[in-house]
PDB file of N, CA and C in Angstrom:
ATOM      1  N   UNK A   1       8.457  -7.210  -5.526  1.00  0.00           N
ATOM      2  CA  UNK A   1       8.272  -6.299  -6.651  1.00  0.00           C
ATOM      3  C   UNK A   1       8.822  -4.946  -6.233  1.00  0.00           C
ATOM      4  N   UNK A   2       9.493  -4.449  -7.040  1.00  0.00           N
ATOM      5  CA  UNK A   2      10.172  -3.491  -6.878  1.00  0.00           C
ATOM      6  C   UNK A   2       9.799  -2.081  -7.190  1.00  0.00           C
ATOM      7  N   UNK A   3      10.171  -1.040  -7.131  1.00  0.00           N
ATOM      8  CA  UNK A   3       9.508   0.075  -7.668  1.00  0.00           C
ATOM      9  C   UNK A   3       9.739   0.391  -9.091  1.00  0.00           C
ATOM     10  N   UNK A   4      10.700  -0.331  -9.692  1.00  0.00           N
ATOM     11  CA  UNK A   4      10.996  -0.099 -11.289  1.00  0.00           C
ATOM     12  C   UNK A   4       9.831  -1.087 -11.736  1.00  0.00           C
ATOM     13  N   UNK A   5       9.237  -2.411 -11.302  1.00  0.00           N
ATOM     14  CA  UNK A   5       8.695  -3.058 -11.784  1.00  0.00           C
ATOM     15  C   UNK A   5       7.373  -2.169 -11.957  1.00  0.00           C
ATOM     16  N   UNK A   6       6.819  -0.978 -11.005  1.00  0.00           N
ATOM     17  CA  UNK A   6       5.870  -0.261 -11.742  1.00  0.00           C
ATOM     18  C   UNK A   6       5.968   0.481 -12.600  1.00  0.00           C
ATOM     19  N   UNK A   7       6.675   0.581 -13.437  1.00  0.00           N
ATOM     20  CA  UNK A   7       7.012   1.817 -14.307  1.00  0.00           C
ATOM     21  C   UNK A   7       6.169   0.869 -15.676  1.00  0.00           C
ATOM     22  N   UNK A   8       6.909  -0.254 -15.463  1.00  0.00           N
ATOM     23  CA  UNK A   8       5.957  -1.293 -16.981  1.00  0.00           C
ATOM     24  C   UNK A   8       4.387  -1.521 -16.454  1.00  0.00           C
ATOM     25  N   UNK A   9       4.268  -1.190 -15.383  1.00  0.00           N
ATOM     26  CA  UNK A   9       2.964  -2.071 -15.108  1.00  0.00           C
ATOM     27  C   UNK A   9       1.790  -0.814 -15.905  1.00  0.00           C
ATOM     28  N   UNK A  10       1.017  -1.239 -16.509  1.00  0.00           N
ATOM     29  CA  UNK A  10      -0.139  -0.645 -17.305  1.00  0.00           C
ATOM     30  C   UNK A  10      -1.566  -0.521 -16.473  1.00  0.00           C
ATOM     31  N   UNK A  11      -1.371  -0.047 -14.829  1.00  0.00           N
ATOM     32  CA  UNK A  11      -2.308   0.196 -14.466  1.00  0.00           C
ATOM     33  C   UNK A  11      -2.864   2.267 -14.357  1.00  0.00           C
ATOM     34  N   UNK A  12      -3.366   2.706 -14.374  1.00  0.00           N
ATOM     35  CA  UNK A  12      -4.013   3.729 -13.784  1.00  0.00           C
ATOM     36  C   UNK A  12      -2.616   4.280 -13.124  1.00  0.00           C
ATOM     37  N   UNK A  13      -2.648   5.535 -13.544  1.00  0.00           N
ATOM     38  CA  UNK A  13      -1.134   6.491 -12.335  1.00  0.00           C
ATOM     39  C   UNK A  13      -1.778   6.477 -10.984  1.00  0.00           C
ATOM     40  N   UNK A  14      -3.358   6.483 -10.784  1.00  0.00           N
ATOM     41  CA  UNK A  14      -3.440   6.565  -9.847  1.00  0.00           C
ATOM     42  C   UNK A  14      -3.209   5.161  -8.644  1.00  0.00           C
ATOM     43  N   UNK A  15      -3.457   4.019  -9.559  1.00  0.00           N
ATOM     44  CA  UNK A  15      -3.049   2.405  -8.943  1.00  0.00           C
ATOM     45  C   UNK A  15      -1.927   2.777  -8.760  1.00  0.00           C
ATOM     46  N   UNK A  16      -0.981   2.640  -9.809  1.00  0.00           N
ATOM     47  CA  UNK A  16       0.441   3.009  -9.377  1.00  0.00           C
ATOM     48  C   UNK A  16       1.337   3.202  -8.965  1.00  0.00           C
ATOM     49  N   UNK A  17      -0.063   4.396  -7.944  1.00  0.00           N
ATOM     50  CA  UNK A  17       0.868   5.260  -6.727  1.00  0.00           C
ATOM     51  C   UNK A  17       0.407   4.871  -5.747  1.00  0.00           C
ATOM     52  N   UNK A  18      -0.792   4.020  -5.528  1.00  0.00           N
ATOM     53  CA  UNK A  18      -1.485   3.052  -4.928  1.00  0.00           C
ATOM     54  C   UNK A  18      -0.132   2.042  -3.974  1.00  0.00           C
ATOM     55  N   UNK A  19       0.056   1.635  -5.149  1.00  0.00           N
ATOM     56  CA  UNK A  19       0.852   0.424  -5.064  1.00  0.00           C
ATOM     57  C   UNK A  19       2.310   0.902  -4.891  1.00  0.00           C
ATOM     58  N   UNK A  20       2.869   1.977  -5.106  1.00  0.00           N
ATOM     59  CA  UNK A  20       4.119   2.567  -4.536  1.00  0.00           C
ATOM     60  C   UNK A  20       3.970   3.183  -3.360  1.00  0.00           C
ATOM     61  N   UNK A  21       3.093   3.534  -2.765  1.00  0.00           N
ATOM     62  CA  UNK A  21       2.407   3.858  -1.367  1.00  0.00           C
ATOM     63  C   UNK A  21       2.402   2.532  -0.248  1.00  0.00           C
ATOM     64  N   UNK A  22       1.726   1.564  -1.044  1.00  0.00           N
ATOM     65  CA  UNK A  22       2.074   0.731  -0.248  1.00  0.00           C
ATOM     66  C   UNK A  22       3.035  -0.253   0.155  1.00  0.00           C
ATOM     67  N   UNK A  23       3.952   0.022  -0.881  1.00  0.00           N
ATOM     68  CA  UNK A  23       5.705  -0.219  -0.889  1.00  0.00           C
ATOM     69  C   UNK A  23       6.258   0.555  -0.007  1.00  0.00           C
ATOM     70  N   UNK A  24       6.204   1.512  -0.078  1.00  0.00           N
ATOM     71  CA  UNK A  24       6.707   2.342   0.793  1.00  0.00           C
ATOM     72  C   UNK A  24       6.452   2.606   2.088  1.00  0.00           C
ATOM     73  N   UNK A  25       5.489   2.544   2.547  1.00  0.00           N
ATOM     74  CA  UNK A  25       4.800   2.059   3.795  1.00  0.00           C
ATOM     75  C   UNK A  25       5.435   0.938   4.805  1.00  0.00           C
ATOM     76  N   UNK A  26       5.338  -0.070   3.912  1.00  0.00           N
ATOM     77  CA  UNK A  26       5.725  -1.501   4.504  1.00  0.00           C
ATOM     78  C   UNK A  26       6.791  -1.546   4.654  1.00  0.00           C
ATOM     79  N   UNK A  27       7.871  -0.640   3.837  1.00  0.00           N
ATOM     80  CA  UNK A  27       9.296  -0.508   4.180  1.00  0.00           C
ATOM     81  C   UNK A  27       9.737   0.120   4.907  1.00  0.00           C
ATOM     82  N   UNK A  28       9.152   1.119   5.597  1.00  0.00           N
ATOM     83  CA  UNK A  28       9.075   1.743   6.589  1.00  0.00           C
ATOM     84  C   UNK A  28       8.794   1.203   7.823  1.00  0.00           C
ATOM     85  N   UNK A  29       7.964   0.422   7.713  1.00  0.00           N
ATOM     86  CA  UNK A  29       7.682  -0.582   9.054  1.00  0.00           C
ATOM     87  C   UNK A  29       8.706  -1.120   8.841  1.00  0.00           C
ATOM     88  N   UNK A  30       8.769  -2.304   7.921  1.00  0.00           N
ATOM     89  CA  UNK A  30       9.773  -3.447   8.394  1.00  0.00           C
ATOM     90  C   UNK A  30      11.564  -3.072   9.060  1.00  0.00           C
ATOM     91  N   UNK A  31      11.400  -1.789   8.404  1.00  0.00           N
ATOM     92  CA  UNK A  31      12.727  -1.368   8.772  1.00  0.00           C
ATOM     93  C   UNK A  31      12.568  -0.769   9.783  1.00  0.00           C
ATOM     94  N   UNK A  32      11.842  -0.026  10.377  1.00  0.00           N
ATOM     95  CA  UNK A  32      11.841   0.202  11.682  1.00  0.00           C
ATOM     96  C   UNK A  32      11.232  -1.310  12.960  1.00  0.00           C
ATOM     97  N   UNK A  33      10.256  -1.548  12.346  1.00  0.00           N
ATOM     98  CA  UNK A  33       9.976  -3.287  13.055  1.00  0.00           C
ATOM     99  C   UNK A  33      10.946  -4.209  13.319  1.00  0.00           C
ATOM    100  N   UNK A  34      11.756  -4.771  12.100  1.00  0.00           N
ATOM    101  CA  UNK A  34      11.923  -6.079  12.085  1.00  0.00           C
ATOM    102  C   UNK A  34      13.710  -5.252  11.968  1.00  0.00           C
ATOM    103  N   UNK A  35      14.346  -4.221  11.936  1.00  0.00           N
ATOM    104  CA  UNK A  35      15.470  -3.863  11.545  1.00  0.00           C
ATOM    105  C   UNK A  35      16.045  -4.368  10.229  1.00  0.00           C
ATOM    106  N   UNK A  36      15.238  -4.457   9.339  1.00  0.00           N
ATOM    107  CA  UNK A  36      15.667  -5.605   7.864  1.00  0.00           C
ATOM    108  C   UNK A  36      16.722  -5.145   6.940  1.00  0.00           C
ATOM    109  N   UNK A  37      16.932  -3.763   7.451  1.00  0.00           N
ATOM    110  CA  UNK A  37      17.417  -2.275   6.297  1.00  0.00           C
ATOM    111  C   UNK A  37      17.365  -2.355   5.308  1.00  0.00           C
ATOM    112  N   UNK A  38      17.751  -2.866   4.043  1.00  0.00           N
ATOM    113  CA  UNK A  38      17.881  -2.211   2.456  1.00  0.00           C
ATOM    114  C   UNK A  38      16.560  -3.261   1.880  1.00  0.00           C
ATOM    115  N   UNK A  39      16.622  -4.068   2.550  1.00  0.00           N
ATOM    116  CA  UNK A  39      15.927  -5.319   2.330  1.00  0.00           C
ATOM    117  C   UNK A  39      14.646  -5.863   2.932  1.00  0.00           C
ATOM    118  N   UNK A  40      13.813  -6.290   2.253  1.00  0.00           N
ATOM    119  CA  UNK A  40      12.063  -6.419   3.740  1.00  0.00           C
ATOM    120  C   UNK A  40      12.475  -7.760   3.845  1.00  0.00           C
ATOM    121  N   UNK A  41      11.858  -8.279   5.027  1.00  0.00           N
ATOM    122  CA  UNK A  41      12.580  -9.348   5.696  1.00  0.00           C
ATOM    123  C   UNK A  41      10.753 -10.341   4.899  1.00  0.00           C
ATOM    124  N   UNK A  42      10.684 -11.709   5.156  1.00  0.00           N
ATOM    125  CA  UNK A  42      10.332 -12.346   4.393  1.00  0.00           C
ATOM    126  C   UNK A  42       9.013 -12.142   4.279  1.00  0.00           C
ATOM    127  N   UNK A  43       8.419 -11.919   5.624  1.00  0.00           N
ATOM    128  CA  UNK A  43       6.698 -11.497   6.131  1.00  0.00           C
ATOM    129  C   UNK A  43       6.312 -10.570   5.739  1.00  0.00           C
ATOM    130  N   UNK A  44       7.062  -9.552   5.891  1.00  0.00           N
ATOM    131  CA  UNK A  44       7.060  -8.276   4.604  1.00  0.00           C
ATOM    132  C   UNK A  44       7.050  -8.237   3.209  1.00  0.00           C
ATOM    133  N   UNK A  45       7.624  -8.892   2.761  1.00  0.00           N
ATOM    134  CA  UNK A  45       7.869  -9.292   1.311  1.00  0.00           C
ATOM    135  C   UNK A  45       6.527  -9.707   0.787  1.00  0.00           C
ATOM    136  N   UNK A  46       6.158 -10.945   1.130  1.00  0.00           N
ATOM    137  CA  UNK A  46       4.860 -11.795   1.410  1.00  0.00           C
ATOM    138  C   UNK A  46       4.012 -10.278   1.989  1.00  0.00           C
ATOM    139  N   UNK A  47       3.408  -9.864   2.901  1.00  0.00           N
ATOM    140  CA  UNK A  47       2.454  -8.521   2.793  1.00  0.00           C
ATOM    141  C   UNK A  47       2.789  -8.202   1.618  1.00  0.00           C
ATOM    142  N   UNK A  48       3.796  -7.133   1.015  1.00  0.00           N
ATOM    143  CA  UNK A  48       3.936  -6.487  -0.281  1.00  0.00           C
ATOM    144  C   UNK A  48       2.954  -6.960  -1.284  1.00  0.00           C
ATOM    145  N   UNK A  49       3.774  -8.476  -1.364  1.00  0.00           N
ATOM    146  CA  UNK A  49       3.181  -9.670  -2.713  1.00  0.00           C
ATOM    147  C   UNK A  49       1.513  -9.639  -2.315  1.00  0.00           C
ATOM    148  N   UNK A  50       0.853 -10.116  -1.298  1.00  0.00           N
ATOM    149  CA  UNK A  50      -0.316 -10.081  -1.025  1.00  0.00           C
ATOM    150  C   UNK A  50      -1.586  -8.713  -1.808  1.00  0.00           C
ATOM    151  N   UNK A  51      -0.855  -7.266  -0.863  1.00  0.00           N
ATOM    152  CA  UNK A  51      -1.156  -5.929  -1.376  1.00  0.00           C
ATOM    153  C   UNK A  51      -1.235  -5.833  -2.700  1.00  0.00           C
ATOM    154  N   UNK A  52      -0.192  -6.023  -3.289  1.00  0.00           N
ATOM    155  CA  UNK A  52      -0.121  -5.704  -5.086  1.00  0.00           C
ATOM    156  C   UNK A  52      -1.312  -7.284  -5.596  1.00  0.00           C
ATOM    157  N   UNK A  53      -1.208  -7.775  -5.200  1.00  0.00           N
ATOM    158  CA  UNK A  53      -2.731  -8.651  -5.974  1.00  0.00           C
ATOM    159  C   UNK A  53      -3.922  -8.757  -5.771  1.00  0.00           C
ATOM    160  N   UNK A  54      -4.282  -8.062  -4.334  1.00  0.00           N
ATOM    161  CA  UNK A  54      -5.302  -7.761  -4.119  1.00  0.00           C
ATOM    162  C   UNK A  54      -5.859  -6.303  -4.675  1.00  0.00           C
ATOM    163  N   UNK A  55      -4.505  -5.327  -4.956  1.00  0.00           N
ATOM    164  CA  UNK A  55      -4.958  -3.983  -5.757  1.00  0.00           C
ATOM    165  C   UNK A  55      -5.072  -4.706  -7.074  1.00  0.00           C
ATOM    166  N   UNK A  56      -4.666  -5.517  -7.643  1.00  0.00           N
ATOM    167  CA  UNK A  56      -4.607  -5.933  -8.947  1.00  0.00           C
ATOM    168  C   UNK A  56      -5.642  -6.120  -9.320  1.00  0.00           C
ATOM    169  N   UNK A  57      -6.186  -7.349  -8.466  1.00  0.00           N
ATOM    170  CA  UNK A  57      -7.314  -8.112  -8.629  1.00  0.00           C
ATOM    171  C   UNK A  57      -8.621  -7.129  -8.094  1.00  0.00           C
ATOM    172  N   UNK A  58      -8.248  -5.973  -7.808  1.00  0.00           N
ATOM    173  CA  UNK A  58      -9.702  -5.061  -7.424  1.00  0.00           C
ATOM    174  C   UNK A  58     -10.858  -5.241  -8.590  1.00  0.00           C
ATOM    175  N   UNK A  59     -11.776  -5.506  -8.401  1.00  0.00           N
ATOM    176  CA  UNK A  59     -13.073  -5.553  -8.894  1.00  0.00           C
ATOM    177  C   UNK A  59     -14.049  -3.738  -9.608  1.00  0.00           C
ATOM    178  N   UNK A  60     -13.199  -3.107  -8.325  1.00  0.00           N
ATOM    179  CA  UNK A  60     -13.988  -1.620  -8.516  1.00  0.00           C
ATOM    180  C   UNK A  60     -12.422  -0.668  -9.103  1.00  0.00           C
ATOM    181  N   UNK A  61     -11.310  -1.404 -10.007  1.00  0.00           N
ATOM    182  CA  UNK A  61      -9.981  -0.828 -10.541  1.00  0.00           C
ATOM    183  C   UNK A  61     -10.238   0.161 -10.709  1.00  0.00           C
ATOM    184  N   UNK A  62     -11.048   0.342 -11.642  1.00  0.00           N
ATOM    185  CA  UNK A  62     -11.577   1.908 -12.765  1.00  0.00           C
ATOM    186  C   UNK A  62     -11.834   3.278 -11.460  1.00  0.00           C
ATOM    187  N   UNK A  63     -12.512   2.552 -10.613  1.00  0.00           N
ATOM    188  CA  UNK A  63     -13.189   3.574  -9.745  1.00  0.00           C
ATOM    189  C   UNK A  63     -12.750   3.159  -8.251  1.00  0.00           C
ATOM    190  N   UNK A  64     -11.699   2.890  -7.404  1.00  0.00           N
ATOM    191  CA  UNK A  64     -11.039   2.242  -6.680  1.00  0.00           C
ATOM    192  C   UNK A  64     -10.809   3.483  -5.826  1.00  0.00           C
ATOM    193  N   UNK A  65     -11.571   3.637  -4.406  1.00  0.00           N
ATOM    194  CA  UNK A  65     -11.206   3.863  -3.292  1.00  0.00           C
ATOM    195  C   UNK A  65      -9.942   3.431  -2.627  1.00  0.00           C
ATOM    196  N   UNK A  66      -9.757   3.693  -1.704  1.00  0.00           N
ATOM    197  CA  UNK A  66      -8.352   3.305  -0.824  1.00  0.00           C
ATOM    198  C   UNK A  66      -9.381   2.349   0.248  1.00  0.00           C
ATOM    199  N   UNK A  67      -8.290   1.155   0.193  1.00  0.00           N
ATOM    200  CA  UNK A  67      -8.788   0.021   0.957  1.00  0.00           C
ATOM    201  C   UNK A  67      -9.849   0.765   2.173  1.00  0.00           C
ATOM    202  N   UNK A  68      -9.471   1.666   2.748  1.00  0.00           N
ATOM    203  CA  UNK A  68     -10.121   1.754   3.977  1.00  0.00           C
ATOM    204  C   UNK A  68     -11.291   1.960   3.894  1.00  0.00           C
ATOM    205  N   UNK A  69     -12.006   2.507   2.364  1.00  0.00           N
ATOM    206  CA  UNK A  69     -13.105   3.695   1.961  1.00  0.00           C
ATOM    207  C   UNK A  69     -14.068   1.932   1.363  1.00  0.00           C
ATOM    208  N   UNK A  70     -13.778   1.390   1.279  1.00  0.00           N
ATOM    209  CA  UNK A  70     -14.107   0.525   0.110  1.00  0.00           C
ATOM    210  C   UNK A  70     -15.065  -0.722   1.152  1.00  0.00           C
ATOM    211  N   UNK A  71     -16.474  -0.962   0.308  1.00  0.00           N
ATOM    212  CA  UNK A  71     -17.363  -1.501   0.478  1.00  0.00           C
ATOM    213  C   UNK A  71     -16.943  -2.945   0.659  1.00  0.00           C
ATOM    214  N   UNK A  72     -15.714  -3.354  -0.461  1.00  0.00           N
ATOM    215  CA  UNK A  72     -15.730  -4.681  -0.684  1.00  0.00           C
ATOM    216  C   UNK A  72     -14.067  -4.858   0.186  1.00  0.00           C
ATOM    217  N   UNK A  73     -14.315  -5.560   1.067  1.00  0.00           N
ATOM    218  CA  UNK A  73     -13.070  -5.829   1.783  1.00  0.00           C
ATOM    219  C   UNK A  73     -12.396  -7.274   1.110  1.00  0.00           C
ATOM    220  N   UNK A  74     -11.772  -7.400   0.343  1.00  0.00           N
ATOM    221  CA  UNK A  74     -10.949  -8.461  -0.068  1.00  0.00           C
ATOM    222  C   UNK A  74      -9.376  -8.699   0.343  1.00  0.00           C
ATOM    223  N   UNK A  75      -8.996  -8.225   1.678  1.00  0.00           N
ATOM    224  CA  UNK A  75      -8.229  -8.916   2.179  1.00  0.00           C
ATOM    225  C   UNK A  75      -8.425  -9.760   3.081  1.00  0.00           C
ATOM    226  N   UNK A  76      -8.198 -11.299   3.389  1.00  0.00           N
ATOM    227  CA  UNK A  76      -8.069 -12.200   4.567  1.00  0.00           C
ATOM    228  C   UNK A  76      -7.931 -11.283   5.627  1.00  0.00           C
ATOM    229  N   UNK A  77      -9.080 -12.173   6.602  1.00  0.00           N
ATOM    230  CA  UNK A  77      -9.083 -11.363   8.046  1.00  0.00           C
ATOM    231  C   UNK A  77      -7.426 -10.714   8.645  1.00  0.00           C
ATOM    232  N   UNK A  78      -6.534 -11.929   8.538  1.00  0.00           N
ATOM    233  CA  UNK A  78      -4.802 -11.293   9.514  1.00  0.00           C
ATOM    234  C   UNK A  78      -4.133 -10.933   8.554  1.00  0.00           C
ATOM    235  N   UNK A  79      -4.126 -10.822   7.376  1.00  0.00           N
ATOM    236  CA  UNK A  79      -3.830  -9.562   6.351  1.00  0.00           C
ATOM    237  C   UNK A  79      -4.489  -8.894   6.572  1.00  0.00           C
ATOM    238  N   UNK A  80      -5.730  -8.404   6.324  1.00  0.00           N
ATOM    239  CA  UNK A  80      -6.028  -6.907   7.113  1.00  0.00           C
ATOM    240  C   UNK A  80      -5.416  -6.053   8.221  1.00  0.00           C
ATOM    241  N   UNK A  81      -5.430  -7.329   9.238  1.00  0.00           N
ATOM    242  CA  UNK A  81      -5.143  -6.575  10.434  1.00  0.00           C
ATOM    243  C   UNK A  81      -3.707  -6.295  10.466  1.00  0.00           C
ATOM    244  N   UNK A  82      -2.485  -6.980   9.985  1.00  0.00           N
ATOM    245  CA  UNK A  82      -1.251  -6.612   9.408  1.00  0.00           C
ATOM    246  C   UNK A  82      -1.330  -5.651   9.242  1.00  0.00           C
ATOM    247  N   UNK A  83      -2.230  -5.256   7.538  1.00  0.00           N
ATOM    248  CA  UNK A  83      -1.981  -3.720   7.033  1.00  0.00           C
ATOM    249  C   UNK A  83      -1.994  -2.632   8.075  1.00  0.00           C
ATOM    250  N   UNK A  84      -3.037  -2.756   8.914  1.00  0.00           N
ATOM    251  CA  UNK A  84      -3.698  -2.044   9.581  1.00  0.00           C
ATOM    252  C   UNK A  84      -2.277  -1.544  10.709  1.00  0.00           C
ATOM    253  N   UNK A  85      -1.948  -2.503  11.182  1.00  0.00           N
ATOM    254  CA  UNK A  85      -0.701  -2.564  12.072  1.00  0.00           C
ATOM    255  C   UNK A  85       0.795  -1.854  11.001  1.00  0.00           C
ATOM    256  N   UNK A  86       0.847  -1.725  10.030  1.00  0.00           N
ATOM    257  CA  UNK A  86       1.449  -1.231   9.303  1.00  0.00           C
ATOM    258  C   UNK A  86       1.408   0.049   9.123  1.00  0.00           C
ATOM    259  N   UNK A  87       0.431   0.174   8.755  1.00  0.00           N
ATOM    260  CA  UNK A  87      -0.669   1.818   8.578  1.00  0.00           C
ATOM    261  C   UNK A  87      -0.288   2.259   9.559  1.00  0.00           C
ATOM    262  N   UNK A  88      -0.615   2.277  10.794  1.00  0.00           N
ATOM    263  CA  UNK A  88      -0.337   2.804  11.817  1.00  0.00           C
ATOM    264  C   UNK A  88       1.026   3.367  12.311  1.00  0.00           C
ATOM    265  N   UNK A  89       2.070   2.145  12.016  1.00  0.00           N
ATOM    266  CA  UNK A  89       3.301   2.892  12.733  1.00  0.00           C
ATOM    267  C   UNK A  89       3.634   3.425  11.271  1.00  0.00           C
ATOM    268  N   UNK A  90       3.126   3.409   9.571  1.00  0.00           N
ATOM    269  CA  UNK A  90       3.885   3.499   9.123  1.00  0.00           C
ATOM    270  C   UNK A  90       3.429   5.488   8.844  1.00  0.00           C
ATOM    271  N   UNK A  91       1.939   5.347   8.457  1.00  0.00           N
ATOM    272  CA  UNK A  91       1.446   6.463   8.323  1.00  0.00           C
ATOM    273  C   UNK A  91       1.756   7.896   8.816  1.00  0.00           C
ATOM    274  N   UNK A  92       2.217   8.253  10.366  1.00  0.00           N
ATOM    275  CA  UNK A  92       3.061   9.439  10.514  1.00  0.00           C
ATOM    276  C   UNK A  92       4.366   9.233  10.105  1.00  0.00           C
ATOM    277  N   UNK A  93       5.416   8.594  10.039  1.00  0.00           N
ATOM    278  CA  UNK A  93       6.563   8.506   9.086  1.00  0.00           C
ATOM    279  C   UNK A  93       6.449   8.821   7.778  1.00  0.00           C
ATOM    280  N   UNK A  94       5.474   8.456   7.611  1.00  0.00           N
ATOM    281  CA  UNK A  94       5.326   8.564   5.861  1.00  0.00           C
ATOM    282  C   UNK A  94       5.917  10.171   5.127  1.00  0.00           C
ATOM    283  N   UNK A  95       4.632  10.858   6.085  1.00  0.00           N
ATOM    284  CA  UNK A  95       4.465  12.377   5.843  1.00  0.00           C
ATOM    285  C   UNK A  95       5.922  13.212   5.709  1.00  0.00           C
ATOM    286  N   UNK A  96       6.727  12.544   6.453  1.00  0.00           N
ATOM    287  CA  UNK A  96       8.129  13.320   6.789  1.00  0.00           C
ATOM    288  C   UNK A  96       9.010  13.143   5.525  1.00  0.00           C
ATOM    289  N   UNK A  97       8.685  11.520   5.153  1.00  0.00           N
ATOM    290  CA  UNK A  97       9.984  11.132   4.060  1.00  0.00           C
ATOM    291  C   UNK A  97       9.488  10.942   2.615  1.00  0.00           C
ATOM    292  N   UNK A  98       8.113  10.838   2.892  1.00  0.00           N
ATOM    293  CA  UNK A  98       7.701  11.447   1.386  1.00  0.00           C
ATOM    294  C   UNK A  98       6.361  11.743   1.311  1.00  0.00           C
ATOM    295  N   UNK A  99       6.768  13.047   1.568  1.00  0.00           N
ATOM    296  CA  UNK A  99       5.290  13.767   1.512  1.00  0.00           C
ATOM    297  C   UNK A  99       4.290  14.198   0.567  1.00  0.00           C
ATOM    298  N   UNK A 100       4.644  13.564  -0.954  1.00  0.00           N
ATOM    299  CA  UNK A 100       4.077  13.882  -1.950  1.00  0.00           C
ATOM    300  C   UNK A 100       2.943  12.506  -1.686  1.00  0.00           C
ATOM    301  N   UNK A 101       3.787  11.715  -1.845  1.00  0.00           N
ATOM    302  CA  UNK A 101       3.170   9.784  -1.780  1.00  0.00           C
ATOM    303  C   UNK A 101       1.744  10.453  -0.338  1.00  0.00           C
ATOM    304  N   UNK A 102       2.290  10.844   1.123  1.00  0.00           N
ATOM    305  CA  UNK A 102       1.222  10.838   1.823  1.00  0.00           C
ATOM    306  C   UNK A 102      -0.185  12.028   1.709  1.00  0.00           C
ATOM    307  N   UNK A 103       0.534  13.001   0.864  1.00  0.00           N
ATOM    308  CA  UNK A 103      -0.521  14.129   0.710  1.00  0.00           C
ATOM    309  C   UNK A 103      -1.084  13.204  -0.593  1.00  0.00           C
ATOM    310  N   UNK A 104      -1.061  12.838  -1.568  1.00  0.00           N
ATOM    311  CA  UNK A 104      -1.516  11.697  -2.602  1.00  0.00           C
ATOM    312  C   UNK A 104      -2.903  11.436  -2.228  1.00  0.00           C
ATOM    313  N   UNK A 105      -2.207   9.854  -0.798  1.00  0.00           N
ATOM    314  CA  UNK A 105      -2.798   9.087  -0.738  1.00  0.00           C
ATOM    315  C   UNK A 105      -3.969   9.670   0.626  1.00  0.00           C
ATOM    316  N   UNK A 106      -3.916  10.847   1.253  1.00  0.00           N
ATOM    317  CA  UNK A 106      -4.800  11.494   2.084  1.00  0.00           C
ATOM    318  C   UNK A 106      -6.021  11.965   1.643  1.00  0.00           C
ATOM    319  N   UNK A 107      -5.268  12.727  -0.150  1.00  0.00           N
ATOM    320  CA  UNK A 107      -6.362  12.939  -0.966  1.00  0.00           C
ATOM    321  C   UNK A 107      -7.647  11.865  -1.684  1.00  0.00           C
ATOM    322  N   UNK A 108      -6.522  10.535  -2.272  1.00  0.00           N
ATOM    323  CA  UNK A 108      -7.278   9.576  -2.582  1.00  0.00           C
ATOM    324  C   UNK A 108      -8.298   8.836  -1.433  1.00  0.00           C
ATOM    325  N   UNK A 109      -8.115   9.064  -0.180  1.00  0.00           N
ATOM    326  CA  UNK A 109      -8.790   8.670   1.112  1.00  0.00           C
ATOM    327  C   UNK A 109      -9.959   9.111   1.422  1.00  0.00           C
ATOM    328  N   UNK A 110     -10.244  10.463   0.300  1.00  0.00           N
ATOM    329  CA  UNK A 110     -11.252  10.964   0.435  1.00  0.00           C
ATOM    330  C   UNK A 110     -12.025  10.691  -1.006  1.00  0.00           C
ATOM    331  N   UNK A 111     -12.080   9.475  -1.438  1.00  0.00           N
ATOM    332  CA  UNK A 111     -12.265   9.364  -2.380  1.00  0.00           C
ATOM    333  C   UNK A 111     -13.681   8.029  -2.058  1.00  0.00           C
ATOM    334  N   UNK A 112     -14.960   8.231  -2.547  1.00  0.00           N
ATOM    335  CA  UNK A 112     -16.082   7.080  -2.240  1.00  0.00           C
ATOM    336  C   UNK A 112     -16.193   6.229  -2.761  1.00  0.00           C
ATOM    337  N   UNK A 113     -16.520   5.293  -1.907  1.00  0.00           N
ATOM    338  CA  UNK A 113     -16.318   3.672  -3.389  1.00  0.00           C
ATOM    339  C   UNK A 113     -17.852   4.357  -4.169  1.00  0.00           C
ATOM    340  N   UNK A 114     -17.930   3.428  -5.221  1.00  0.00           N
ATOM    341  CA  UNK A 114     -18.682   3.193  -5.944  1.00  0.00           C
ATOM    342  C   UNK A 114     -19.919   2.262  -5.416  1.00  0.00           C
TER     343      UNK A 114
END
């Protein structure tokens, strides 16, 4: 899923950017990880696909913390730990190449589940 494919999607601006955050993220890894360049290589792709249905399928949408804040963990144990491994190398990169997306999602981080 691409980033034009959110422009139709009818969730919340704040999902949205949710979900373009975490596009962007993962492309950042994989391209520095896996060297994939324009393109996420297949395990990546698959994370992406995973991420966008588990934000989809959130239960607490309306009122939706950032995975980390959130009571209800609904990712599979080695999807988690993926993200997590993602997050990490992807999160100081982020800040440099788009710093709107990481000041965003720093703010939404401070945000309490329900």
């Amino acid at each position: 899923m691409g980033l034009v494919h959110l422009a139709r999607d009818k969730k919340p601006a704040r999902i949205l950017r949710e979900k373009k955050t975490l596009e962007v993220m993962i492309r950042i890894y994989c391209k520095g990880s896996h060297e994939s360049g324009e393109f996420l290589c297949n395990d990546c792709q698959e994370l992406l696909d995973y991420a966008n249905r588990r934000v989809d399928d959130c239960p607490l949408i309306a009122n939706k913390p950032t995975c980390l804040n959130c009571k209800i963990h609904c990712y599979e144990t080695p999807k988690r730990e993926k993200i997590r491994v993602v997050m990490r190398y992807a999160g100081p990169r982020i800040l440099s190449r788009h710093p709107a997306l990481a000041i965003a999602h720093l703010i939404d981080g401070r945000r309490k589940a329900p």
